[in-house]
Protein backbone atom coordinates (compact mmCIF):
# COMPACT_ATOMS: atom_id res chain seq x y z
CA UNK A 1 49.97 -36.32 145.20
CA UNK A 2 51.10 -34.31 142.11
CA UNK A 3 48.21 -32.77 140.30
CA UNK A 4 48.65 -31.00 136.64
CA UNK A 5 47.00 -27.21 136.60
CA UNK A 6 47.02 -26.14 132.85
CA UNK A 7 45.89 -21.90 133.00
CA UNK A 8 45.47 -20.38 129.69
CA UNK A 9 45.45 -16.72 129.51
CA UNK A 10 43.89 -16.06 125.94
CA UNK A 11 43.74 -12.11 126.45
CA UNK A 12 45.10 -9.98 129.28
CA UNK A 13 44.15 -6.68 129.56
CA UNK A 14 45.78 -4.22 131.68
CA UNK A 15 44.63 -0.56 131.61
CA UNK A 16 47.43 2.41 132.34
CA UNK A 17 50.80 0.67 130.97
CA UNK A 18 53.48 1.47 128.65
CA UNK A 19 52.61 -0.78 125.61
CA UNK A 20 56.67 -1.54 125.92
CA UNK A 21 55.88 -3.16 128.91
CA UNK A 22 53.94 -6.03 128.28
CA UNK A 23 55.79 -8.34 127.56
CA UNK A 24 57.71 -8.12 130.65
CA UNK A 25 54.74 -7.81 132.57
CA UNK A 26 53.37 -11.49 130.85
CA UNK A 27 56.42 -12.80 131.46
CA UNK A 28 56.30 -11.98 135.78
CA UNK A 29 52.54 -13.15 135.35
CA UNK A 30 53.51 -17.08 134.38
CA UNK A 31 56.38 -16.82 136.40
CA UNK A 32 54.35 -15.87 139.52
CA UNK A 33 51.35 -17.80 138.83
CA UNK A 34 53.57 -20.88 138.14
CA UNK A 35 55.12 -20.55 141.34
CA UNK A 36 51.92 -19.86 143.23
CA UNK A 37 50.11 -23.19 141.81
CA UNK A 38 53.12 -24.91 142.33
CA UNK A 39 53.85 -23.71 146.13
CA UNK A 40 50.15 -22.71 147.87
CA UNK A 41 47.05 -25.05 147.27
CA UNK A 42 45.07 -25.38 144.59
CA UNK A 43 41.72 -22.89 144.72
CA UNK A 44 38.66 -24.47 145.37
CA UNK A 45 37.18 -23.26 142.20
CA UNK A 46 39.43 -24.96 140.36
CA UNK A 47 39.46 -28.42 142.23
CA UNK A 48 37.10 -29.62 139.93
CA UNK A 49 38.57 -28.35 136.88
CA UNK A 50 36.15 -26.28 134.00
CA UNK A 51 36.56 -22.96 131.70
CA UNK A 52 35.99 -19.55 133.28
CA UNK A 53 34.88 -17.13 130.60
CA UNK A 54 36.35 -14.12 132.38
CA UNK A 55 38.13 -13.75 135.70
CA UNK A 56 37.93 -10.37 137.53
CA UNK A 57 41.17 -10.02 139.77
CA UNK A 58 39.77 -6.53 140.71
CA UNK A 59 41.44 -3.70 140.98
CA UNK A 60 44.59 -2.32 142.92
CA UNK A 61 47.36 0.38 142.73
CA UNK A 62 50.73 0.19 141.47
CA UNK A 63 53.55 2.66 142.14
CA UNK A 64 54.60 4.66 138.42
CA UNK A 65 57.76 3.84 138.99
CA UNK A 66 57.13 -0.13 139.94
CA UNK A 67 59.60 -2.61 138.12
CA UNK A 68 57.76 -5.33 135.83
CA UNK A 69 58.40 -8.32 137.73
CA UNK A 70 56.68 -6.04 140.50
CA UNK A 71 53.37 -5.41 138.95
CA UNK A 72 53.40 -9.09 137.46
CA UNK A 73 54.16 -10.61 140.62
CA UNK A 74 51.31 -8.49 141.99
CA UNK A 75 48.86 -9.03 138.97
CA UNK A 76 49.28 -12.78 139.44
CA UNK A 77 48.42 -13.09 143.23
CA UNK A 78 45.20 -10.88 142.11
CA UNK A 79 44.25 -13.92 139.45
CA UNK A 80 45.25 -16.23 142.01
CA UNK A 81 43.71 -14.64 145.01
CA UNK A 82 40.20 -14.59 142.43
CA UNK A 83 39.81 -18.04 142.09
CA UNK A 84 39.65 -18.72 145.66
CA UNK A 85 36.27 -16.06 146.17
């Protein structure tokens, strides 16, 4: 059974990065979280669909010298990993 997940992201804020990086870093995000909701199951918190004011993905450390797609990819299984607590 195919089920649509629509995610909106109105503001993501992200302390400790190059302002030049952000847009790379967005762009890892949808990849990741795209391929996450595709691939793994769907949270239980969002089973039955609703609005979430605010999601806290917590906090976590990220080498200086990590690529983009890196901290994305990592940023996005945070977000992910949220929905499921």
């Amino acid at each position: 059974m195919n089920h649509r997940t629509e995610l909106h992201i109105d503001e993501l804020v992200l302390h400790g990065f190059s302002p030049h990086q952000r847009y790379a870093i967005a762009q890892a995000i949808e990849v990741e979280l795209t391929r996450l909701f595709t691939e793994k199951p769907i949270p239980v918190a969002l089973q039955q669909g609703g609005k979430f004011p605010s999601v806290n993905a917590g906090c976590f450390n990220i080498n200086k010298e990590s690529k983009s797609e890196a901290t994305g990819n990592k940023i996005a299984y945070a977000v992910y990993k949220s929905f499921g607590k």
